[in-house]
N, C-alpha and C. Protein backbone atom coordinates (compact mmCIF):
# COMPACT_ATOMS: atom_id res chain seq x y z
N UNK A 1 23.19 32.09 18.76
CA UNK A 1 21.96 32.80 18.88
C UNK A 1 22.23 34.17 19.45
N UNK A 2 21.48 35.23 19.06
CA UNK A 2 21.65 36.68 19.42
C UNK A 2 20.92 36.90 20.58
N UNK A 3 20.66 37.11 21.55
CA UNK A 3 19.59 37.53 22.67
C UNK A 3 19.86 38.93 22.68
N UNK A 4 18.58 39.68 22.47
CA UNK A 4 18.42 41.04 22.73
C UNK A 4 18.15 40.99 24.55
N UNK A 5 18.61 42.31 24.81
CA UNK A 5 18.75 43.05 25.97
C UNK A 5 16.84 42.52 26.40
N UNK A 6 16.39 42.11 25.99
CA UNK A 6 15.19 41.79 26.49
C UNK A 6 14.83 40.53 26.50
N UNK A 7 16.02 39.56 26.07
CA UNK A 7 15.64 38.70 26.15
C UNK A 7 15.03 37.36 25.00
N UNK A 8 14.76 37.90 24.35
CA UNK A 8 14.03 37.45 23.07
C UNK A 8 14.99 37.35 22.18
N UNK A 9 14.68 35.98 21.50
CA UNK A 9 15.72 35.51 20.30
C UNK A 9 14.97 36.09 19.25
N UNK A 10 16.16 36.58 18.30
CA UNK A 10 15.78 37.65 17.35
C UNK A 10 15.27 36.20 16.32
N UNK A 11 15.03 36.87 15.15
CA UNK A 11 14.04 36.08 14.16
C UNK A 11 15.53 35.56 13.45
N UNK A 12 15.91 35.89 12.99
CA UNK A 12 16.99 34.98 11.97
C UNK A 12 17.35 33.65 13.02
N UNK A 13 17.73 34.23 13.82
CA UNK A 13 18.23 32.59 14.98
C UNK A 13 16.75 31.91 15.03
N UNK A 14 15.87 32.27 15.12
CA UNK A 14 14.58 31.17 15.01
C UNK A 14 14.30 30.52 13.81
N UNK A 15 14.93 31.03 12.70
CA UNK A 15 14.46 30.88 11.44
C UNK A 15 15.68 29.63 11.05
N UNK A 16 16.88 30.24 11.57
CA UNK A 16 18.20 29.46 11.92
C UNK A 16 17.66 27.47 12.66
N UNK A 17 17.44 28.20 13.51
CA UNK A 17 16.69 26.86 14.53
C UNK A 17 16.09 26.12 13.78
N UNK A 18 14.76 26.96 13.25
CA UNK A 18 13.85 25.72 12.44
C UNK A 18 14.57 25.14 11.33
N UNK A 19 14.75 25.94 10.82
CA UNK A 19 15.75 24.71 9.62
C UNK A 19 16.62 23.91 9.84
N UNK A 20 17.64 23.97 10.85
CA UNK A 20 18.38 23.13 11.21
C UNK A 20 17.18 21.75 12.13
N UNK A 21 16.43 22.16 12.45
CA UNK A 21 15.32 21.10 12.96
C UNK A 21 14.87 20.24 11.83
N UNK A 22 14.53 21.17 11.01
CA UNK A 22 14.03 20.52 9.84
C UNK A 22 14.70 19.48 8.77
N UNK A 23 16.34 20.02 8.75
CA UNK A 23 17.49 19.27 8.20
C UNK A 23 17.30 17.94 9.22
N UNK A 24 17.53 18.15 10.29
CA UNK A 24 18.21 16.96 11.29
C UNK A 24 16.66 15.82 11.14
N UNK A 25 15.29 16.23 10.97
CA UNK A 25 14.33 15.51 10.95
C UNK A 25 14.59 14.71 9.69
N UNK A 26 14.60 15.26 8.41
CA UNK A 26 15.03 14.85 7.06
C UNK A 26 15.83 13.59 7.74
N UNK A 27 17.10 14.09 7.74
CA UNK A 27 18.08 13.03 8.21
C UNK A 27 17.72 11.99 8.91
N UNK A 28 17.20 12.24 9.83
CA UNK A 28 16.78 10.98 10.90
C UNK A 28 15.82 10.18 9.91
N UNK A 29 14.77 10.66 9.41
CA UNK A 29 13.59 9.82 8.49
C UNK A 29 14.66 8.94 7.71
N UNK A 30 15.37 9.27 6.69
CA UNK A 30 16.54 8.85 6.04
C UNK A 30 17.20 7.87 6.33
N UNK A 31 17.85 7.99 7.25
CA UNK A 31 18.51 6.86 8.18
C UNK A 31 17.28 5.82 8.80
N UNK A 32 16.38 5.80 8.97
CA UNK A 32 15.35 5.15 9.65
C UNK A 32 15.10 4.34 8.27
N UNK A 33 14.75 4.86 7.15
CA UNK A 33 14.47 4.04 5.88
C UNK A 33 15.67 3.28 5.61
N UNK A 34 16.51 3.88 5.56
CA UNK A 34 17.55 2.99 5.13
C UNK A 34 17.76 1.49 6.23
N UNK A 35 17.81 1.82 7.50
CA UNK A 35 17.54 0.60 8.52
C UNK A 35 16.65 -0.55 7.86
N UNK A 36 15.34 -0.03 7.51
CA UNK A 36 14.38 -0.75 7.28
C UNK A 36 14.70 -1.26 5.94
N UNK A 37 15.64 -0.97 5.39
CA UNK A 37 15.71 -1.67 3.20
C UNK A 37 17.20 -2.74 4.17
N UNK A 38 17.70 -2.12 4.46
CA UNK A 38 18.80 -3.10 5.24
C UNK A 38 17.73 -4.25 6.03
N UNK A 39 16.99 -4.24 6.77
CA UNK A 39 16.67 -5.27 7.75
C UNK A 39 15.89 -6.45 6.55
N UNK A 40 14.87 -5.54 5.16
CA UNK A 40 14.92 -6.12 4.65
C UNK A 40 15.54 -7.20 3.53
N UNK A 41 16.38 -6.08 3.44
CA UNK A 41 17.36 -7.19 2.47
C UNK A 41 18.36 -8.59 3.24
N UNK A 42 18.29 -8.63 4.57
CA UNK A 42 18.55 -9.18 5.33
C UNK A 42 17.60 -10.70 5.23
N UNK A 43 16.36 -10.10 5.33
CA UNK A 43 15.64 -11.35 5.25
C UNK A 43 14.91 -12.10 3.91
N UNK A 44 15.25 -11.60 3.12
CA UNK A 44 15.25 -12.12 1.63
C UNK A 44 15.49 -13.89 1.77
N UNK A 45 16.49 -13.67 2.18
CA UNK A 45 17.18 -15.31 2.28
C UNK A 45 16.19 -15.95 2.71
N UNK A 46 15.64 -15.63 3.70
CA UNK A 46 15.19 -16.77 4.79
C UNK A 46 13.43 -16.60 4.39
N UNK A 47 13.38 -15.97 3.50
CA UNK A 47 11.58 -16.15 3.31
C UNK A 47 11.32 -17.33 2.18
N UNK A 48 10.29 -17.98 1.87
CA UNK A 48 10.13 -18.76 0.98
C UNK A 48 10.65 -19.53 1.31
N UNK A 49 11.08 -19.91 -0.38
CA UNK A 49 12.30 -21.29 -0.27
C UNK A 49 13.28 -20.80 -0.06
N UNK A 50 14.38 -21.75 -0.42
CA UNK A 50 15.66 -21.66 -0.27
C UNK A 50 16.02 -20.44 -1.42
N UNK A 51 17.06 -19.62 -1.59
CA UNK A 51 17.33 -18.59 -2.38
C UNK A 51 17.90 -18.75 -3.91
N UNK A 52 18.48 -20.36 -3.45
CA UNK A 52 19.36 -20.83 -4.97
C UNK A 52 18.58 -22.53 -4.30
N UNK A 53 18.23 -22.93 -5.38
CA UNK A 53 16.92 -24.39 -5.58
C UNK A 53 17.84 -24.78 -7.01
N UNK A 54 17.67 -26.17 -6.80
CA UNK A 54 18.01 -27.18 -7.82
C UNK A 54 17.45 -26.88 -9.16
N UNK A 55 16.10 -26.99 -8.66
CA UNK A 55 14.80 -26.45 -9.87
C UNK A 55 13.57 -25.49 -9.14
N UNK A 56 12.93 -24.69 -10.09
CA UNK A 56 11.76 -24.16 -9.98
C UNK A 56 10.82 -25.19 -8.84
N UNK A 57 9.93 -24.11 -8.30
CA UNK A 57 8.60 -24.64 -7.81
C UNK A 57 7.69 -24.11 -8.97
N UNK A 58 6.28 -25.05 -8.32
CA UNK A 58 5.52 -25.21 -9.36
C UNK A 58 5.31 -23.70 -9.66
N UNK A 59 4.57 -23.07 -10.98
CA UNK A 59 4.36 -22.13 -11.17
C UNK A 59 5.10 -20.97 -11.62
N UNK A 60 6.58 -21.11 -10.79
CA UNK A 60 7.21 -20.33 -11.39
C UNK A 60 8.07 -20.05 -12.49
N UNK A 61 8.82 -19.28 -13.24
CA UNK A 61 9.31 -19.08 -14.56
C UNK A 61 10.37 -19.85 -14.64
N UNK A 62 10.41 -21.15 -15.97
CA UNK A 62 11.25 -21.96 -16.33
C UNK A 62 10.21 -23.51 -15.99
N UNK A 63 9.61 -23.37 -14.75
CA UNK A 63 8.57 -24.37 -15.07
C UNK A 63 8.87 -25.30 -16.18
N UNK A 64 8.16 -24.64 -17.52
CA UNK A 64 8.86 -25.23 -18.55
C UNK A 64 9.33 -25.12 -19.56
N UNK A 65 10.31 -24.33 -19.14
CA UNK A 65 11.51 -25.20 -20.31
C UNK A 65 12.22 -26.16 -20.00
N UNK A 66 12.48 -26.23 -22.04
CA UNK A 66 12.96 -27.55 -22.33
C UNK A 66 14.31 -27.19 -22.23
N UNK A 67 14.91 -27.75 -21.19
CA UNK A 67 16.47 -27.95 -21.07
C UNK A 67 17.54 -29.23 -21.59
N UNK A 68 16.56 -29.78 -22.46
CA UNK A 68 17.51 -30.78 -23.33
C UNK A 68 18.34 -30.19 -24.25
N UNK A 69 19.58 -30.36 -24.54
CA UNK A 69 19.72 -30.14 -26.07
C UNK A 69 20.62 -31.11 -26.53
């Protein structure tokens, strides 16, 4: 940062500042989402049923098919 003889940060270093504020906010939001797709993919497993089932529950796709052949 430049400080003039009076004290006062000249405008490019403020302009400097805010954007680098603005980068580092980006970033942080970023990283915060990503936490949250991680914590969810974490609990995938454990919601519902089990993740890998013998067979379908009612309703869902395969229900019925015919798996004879």
């Amino acid at each position: 940062m430049h400080v003039t003889p009076l004290g006062h940060v000249d405008l490019s270093s403020q302009i400097s500042v805010a954007v680098a504020r603005k980068t580092l906010d980006a970033a942080e939001r970023q990283g915060d989402a990503l936490v949250g797709l991680i914590r969810a993919a974490g609990e995938v497993g454990t919601s519902g049923r089990a993740a890998i089932a013998e067979r379908p529950g009612p309703g869902e796709t395969g229900r019925r098919l015919d798996l004879r052949a």
